[in-house]
C-alpha atoms as a PDB file:
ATOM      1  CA  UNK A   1     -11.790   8.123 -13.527  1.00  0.00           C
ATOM      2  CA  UNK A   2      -8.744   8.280 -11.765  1.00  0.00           C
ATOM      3  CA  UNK A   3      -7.587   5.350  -8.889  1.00  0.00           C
ATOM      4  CA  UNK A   4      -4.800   5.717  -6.581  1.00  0.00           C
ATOM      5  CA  UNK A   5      -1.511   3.855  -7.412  1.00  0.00           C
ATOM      6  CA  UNK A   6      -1.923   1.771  -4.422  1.00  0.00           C
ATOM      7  CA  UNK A   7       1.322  -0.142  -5.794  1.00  0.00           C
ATOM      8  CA  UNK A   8       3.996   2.372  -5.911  1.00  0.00           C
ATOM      9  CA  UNK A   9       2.626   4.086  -2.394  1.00  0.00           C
ATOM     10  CA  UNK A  10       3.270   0.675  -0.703  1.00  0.00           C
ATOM     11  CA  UNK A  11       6.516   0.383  -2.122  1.00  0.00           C
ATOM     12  CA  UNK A  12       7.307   4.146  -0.886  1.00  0.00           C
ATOM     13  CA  UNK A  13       6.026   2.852   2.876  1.00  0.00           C
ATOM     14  CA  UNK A  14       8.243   0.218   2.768  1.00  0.00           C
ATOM     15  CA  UNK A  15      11.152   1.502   1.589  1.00  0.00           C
ATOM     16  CA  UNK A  16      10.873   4.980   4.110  1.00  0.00           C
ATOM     17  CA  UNK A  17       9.658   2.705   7.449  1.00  0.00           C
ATOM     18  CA  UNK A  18      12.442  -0.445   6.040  1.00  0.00           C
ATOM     19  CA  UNK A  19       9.684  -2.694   6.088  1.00  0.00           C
ATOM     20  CA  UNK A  20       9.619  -6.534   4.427  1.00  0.00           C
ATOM     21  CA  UNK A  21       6.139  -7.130   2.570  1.00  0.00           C
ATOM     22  CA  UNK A  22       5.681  -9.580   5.677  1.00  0.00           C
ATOM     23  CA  UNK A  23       6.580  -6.697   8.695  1.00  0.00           C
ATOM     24  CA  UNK A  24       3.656  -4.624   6.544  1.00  0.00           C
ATOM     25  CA  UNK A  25       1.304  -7.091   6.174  1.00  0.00           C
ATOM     26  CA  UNK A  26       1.562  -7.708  10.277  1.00  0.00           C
ATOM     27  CA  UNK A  27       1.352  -4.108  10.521  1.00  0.00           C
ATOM     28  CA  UNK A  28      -2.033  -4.091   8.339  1.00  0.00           C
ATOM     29  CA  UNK A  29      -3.549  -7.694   9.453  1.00  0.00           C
ATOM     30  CA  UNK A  30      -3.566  -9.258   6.451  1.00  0.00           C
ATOM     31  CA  UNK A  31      -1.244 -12.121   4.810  1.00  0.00           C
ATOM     32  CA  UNK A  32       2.020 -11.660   3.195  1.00  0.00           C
ATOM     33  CA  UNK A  33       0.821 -12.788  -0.254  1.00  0.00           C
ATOM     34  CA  UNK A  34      -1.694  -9.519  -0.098  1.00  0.00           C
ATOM     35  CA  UNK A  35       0.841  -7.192   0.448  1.00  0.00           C
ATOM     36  CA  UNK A  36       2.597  -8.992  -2.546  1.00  0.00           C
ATOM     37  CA  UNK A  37      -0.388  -8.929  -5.283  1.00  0.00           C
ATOM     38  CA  UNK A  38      -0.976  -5.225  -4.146  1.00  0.00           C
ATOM     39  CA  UNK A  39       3.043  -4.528  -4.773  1.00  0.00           C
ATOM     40  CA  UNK A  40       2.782  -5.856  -7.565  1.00  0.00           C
ATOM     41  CA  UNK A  41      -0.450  -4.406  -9.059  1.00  0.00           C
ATOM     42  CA  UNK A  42      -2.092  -7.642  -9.246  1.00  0.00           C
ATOM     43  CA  UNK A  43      -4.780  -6.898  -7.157  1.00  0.00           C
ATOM     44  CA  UNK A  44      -6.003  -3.714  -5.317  1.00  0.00           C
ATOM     45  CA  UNK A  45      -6.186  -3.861  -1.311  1.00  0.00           C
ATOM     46  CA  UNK A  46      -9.330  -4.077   0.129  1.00  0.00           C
ATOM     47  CA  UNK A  47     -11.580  -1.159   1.403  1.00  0.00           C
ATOM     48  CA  UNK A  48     -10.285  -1.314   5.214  1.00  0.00           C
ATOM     49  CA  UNK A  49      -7.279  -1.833   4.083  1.00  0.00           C
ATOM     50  CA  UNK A  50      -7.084   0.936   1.954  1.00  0.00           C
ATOM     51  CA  UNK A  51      -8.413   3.540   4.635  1.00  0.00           C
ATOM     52  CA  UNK A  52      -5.361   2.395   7.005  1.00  0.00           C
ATOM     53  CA  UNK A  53      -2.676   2.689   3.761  1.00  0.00           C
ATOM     54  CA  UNK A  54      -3.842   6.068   2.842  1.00  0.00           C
ATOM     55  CA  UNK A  55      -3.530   7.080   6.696  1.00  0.00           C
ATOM     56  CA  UNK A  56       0.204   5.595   6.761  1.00  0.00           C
ATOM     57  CA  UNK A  57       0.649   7.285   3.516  1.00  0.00           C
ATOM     58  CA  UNK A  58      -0.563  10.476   5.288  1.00  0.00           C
ATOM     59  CA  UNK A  59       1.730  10.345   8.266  1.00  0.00           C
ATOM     60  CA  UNK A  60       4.954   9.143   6.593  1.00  0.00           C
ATOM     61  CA  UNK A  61       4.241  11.695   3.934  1.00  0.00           C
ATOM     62  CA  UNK A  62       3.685   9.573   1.171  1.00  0.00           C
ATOM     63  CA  UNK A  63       2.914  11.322  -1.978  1.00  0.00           C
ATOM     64  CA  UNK A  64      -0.064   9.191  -3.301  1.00  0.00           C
ATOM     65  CA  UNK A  65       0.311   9.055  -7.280  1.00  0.00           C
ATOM     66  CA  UNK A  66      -2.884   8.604  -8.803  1.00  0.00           C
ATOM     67  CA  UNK A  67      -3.482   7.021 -12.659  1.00  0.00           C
ATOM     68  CA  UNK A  68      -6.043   6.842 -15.079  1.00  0.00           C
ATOM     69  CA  UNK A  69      -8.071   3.640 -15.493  1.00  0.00           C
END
């Protein structure tokens, strides 16, 4: 099954919209050591959380890599 690379789309948000892991975890609600473990690959982001990456993904047109578990 594949997942979504979750790790290299947040580091494509941040680099296009010049974002610190801190400015995008404001931006998503959640604490700058999440955005960090998710960077990472550490950890994946939460369900909400996802739903509101994939959407900035979406509008900054992200390409969203996926990879095989």
């Amino acid at each position: 099954m594949a997942k979504i690379d979750y790790a290299d789309g947040i580091l494509k948000l941040r680099a296009k919209l010049n974002l610190s892991q801190e400015e995008l975890a404001k931006l998503l609600g959640v604490s700058f050591m999440s955005v960090n473990r998710w960077e990472n690959d550490k950890y994946a982001p939460t369900k909400l959380v996802k739903v509101k990456l994939i959407q900035l993904f979406k509008e900054n047109d992200i390409e969203i890599k996926e990879v095989n578990e």
